[in-house]
PDB file of N, CA and C in Angstrom:
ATOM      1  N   UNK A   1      -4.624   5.313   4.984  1.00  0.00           N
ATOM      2  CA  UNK A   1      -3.621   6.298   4.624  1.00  0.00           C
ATOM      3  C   UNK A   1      -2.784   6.625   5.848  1.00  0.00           C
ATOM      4  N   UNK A   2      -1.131   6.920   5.589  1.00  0.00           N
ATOM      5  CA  UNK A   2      -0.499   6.796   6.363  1.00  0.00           C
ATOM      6  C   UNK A   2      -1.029   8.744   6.863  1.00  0.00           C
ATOM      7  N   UNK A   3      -0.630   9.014   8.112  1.00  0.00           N
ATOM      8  CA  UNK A   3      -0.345  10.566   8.856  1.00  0.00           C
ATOM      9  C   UNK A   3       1.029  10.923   8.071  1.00  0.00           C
ATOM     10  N   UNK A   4       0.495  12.213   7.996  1.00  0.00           N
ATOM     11  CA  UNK A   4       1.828  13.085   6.614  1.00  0.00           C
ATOM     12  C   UNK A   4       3.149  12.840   8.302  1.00  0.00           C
ATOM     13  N   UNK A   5       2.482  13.008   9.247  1.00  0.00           N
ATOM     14  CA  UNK A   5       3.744  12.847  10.370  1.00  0.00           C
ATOM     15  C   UNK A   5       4.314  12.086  10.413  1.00  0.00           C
ATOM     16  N   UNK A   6       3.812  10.569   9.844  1.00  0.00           N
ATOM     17  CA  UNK A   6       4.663   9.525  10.131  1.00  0.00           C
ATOM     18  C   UNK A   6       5.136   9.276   8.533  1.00  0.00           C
ATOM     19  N   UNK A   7       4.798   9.822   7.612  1.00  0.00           N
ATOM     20  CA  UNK A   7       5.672   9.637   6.372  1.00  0.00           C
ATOM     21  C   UNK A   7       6.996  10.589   6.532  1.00  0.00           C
ATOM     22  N   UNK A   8       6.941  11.629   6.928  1.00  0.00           N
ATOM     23  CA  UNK A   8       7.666  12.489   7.401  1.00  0.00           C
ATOM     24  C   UNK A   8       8.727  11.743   8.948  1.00  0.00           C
ATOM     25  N   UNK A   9       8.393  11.538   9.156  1.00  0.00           N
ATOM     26  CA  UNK A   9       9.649  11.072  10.400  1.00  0.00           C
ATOM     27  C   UNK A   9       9.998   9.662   9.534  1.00  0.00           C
ATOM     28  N   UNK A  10       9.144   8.726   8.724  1.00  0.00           N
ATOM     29  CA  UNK A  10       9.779   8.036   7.740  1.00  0.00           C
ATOM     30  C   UNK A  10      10.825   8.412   6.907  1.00  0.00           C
ATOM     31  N   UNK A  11      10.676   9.464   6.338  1.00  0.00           N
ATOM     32  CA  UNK A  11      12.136  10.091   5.755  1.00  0.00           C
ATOM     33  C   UNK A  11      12.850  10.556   6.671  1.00  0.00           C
ATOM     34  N   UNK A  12      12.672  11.180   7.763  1.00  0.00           N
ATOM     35  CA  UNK A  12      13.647  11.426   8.428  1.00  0.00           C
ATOM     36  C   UNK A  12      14.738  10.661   8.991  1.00  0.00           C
ATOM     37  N   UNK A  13      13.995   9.277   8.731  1.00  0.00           N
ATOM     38  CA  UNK A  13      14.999   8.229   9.700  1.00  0.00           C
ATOM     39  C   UNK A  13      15.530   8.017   8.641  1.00  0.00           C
ATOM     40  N   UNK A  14      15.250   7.672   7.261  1.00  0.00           N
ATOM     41  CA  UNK A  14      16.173   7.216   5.829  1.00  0.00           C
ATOM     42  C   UNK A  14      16.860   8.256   5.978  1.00  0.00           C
ATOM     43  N   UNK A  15      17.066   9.625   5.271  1.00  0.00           N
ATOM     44  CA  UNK A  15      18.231  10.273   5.969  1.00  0.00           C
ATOM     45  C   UNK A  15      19.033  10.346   6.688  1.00  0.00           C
ATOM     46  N   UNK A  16      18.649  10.164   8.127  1.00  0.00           N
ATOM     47  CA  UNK A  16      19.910   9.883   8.779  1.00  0.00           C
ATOM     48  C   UNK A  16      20.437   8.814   8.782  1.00  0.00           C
ATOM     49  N   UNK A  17      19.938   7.989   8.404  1.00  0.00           N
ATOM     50  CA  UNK A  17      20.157   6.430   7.959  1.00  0.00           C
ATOM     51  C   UNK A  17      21.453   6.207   7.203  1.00  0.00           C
ATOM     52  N   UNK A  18      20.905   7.056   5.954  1.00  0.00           N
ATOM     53  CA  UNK A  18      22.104   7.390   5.127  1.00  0.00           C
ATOM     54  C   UNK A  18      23.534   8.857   5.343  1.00  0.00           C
ATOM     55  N   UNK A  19      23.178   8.977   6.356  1.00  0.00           N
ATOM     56  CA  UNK A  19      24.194  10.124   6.550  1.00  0.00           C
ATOM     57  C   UNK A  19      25.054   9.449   7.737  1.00  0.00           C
ATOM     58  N   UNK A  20      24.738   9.482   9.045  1.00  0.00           N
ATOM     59  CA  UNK A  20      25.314   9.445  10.288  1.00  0.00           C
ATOM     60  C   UNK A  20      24.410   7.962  11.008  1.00  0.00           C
ATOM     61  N   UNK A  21      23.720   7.426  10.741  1.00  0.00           N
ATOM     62  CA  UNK A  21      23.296   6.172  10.644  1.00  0.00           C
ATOM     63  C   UNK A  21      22.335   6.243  11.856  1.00  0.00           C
ATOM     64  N   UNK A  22      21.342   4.935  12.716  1.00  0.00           N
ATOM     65  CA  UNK A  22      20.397   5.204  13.267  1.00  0.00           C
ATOM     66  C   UNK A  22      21.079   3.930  14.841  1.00  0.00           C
ATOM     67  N   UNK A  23      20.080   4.496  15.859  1.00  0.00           N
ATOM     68  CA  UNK A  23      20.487   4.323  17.012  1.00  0.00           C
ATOM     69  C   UNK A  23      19.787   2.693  16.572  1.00  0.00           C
ATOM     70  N   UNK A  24      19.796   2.011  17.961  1.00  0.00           N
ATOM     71  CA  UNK A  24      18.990   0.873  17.742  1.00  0.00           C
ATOM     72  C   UNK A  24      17.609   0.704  17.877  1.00  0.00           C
ATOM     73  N   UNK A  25      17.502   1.276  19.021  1.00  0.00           N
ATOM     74  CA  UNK A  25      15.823   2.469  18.924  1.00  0.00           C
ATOM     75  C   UNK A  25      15.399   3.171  17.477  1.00  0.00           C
ATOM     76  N   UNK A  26      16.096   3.791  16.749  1.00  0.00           N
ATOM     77  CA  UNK A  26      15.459   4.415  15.641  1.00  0.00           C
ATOM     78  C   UNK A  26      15.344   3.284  14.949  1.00  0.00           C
ATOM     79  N   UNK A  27      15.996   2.255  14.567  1.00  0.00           N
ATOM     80  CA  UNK A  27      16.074   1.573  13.833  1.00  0.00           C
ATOM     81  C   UNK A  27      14.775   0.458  13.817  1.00  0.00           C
ATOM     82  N   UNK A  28      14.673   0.224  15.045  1.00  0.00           N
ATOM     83  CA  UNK A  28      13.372  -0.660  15.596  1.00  0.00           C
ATOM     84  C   UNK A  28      12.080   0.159  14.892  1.00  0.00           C
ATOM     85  N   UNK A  29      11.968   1.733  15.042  1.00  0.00           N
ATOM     86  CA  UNK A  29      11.230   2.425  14.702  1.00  0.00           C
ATOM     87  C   UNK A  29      11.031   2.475  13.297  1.00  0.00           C
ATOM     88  N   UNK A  30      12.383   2.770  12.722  1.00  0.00           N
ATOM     89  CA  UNK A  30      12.049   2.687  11.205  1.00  0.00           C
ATOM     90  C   UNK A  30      11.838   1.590  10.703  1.00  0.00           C
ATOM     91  N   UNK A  31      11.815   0.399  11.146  1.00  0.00           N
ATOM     92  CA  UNK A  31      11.645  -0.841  10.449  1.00  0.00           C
ATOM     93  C   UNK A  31       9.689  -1.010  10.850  1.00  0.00           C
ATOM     94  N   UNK A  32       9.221  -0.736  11.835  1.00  0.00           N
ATOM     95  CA  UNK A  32       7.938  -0.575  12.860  1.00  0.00           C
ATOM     96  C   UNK A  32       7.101   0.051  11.666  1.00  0.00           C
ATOM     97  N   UNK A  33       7.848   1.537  11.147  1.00  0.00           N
ATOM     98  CA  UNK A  33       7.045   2.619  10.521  1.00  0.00           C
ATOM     99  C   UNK A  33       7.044   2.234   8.806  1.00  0.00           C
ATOM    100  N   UNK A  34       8.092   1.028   9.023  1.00  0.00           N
ATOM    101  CA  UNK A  34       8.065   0.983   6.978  1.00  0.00           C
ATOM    102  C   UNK A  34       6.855   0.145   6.571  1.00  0.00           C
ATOM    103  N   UNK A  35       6.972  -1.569   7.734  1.00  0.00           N
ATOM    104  CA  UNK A  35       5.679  -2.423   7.947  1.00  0.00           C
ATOM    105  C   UNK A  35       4.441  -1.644   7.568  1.00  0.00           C
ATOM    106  N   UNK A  36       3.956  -0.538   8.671  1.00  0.00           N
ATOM    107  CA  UNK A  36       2.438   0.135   8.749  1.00  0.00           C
ATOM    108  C   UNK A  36       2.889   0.657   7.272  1.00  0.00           C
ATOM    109  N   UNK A  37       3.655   1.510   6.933  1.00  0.00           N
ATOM    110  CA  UNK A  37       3.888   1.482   5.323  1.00  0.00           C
ATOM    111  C   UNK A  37       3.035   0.816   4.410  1.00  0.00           C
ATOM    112  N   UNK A  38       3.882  -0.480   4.122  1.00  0.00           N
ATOM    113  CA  UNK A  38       3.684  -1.385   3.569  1.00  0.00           C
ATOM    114  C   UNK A  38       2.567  -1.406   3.393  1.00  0.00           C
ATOM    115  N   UNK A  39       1.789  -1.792   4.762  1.00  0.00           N
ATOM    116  CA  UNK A  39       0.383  -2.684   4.985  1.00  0.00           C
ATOM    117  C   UNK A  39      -0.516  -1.439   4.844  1.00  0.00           C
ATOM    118  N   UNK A  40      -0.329  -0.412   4.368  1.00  0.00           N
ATOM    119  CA  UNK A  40      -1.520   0.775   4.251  1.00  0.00           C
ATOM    120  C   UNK A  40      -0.995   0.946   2.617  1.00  0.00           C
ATOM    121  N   UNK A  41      -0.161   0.442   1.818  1.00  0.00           N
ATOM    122  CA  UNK A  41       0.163   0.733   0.680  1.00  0.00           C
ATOM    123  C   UNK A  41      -0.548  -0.335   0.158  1.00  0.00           C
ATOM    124  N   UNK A  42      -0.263  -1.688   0.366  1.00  0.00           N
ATOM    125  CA  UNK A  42      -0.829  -3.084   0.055  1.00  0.00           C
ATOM    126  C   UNK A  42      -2.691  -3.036  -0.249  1.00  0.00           C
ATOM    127  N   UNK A  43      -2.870  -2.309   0.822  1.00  0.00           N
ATOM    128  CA  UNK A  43      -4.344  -2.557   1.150  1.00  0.00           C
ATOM    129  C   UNK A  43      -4.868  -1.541   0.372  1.00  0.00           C
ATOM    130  N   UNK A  44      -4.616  -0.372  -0.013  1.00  0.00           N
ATOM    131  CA  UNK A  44      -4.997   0.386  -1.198  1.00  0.00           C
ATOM    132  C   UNK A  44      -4.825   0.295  -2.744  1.00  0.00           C
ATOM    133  N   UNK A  45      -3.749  -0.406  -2.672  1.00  0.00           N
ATOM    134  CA  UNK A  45      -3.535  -1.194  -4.202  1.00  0.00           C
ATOM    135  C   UNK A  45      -4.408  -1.930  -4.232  1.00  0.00           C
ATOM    136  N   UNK A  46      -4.853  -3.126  -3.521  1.00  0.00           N
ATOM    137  CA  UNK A  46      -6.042  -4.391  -3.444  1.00  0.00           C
ATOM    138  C   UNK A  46      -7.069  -3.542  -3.809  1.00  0.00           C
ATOM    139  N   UNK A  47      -7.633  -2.427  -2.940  1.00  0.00           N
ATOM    140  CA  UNK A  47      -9.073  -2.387  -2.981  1.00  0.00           C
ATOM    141  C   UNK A  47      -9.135  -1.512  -4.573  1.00  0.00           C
ATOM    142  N   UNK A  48      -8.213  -0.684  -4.876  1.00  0.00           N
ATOM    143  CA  UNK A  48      -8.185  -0.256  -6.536  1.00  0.00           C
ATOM    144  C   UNK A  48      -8.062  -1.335  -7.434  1.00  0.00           C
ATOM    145  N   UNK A  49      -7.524  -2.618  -7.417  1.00  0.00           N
ATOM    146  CA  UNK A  49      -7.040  -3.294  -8.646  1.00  0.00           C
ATOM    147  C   UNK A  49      -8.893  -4.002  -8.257  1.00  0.00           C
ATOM    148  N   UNK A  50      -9.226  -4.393  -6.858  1.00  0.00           N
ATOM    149  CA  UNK A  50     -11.068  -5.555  -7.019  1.00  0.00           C
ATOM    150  C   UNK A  50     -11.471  -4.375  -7.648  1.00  0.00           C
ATOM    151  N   UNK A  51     -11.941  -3.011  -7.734  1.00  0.00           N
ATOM    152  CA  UNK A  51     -12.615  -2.375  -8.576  1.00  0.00           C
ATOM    153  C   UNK A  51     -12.746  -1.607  -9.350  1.00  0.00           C
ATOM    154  N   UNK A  52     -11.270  -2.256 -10.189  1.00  0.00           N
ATOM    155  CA  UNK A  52     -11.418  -1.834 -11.688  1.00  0.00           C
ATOM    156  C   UNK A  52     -11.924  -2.924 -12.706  1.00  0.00           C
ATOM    157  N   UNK A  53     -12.562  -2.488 -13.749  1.00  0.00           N
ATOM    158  CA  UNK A  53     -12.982  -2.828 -14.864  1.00  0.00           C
ATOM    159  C   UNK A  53     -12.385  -3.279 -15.555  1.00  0.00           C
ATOM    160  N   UNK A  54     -11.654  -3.848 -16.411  1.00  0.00           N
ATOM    161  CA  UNK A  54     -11.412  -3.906 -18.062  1.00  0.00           C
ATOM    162  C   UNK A  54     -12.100  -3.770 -18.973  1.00  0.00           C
ATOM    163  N   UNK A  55     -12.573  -3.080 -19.987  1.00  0.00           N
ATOM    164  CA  UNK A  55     -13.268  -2.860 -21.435  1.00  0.00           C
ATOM    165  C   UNK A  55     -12.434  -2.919 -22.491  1.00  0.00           C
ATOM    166  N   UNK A  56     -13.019  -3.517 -23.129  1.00  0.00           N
ATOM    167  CA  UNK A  56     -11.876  -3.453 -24.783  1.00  0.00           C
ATOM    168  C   UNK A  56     -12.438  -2.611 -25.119  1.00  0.00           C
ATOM    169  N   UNK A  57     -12.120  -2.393 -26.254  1.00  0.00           N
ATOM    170  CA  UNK A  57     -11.761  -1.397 -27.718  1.00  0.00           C
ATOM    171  C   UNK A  57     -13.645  -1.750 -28.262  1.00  0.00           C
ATOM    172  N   UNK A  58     -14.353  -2.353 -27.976  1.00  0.00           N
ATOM    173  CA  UNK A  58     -15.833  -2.637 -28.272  1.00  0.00           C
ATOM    174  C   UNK A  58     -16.177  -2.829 -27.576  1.00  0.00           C
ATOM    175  N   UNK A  59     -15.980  -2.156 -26.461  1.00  0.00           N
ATOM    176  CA  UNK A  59     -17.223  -2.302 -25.301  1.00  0.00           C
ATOM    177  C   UNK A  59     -17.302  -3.017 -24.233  1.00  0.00           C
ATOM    178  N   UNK A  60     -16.692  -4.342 -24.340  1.00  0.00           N
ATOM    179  CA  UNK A  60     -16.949  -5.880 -23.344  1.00  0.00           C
ATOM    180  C   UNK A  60     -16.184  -5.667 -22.117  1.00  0.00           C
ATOM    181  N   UNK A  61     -16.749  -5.956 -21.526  1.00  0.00           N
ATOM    182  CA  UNK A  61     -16.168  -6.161 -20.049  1.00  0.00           C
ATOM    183  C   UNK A  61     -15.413  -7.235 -20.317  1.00  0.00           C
ATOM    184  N   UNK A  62     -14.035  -7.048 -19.609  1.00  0.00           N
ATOM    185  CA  UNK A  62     -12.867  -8.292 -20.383  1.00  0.00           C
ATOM    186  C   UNK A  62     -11.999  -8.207 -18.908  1.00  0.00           C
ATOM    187  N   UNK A  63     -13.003  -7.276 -17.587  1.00  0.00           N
ATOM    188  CA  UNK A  63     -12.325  -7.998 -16.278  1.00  0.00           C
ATOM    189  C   UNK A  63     -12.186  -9.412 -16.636  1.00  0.00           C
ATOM    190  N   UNK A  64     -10.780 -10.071 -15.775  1.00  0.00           N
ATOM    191  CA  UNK A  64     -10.114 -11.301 -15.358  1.00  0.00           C
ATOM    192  C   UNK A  64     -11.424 -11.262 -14.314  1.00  0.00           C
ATOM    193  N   UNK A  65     -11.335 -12.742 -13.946  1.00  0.00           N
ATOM    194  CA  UNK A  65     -12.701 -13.096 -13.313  1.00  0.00           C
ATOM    195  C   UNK A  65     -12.269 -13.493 -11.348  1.00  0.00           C
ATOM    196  N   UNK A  66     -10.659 -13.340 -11.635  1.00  0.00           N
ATOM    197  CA  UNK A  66      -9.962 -13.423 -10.337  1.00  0.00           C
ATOM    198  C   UNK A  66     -10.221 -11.924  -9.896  1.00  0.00           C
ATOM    199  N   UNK A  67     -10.137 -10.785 -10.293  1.00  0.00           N
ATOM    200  CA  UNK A  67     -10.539  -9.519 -10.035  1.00  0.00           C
ATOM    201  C   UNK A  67     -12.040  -9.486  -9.565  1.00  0.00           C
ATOM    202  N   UNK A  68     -12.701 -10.131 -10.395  1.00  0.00           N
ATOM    203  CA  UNK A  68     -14.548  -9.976 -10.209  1.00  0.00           C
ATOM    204  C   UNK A  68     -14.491 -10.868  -8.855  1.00  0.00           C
ATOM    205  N   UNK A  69     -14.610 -11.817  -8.603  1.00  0.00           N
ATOM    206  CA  UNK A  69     -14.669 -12.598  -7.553  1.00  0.00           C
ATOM    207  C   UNK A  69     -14.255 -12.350  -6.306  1.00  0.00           C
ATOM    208  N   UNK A  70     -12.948 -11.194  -6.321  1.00  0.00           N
ATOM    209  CA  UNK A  70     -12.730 -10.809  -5.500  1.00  0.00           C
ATOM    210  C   UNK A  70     -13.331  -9.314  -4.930  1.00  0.00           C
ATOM    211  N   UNK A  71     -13.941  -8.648  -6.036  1.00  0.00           N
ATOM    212  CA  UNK A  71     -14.482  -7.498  -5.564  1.00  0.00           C
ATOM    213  C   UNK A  71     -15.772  -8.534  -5.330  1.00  0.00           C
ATOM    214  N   UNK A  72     -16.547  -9.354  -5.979  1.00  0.00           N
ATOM    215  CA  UNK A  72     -17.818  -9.482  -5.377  1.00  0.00           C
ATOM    216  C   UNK A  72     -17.733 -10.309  -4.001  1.00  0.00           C
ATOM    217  N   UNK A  73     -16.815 -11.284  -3.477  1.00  0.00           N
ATOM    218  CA  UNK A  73     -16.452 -11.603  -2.204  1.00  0.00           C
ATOM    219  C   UNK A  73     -16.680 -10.717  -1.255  1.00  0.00           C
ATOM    220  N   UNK A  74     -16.106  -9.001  -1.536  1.00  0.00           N
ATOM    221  CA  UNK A  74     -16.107  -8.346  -0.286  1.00  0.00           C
ATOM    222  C   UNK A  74     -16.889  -7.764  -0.204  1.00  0.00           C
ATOM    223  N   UNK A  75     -17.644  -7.565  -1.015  1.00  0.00           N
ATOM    224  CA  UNK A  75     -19.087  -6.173  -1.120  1.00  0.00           C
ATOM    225  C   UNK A  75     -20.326  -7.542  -0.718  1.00  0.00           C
ATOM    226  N   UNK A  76     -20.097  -8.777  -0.807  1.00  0.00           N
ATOM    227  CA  UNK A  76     -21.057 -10.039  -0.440  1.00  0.00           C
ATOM    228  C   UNK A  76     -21.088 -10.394   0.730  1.00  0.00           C
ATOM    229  N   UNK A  77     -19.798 -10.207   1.508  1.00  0.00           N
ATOM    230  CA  UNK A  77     -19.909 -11.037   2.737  1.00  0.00           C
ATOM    231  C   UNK A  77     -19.724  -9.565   3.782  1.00  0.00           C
TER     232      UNK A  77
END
């Protein structure tokens, strides 16, 4: 999870971004701060989608087996 500080100076730089525009320094920064973004957004989607379930409407486990394999990969090795 990103620091509420750096989501916060994340908007701050889109704002001025869009108003009065960013130095070349900010810009290095906001491109720096969207990446760690990204890669802390990415990596929490992954670890929610390996451990969810699917169940139908009767019961069956109807996880895709690309989901299973990948949650049992990481809890295995």
């Amino acid at each position: 999870m990103l620091s509420p500080e750096k989501i916060k100076r994340i908007n701050e730089l889109a704002n001025k971004s869009k108003t009065i525009g960013l130095s070349t320094e900010e810009a290095k920064e906001q491109t720096k701060l969207r990446k760690e973004y990204l890669e802390t957004f990415r990596s929490s989607m992954r670890d929610t989608i390996e451990n969810v379930r699917v169940i139908d409407p009767d019961g069956n486990d109807v996880t895709p087996e690309k989901v299973k394999d990948a949650h049992n990969n990481k809890y295995l090795n």
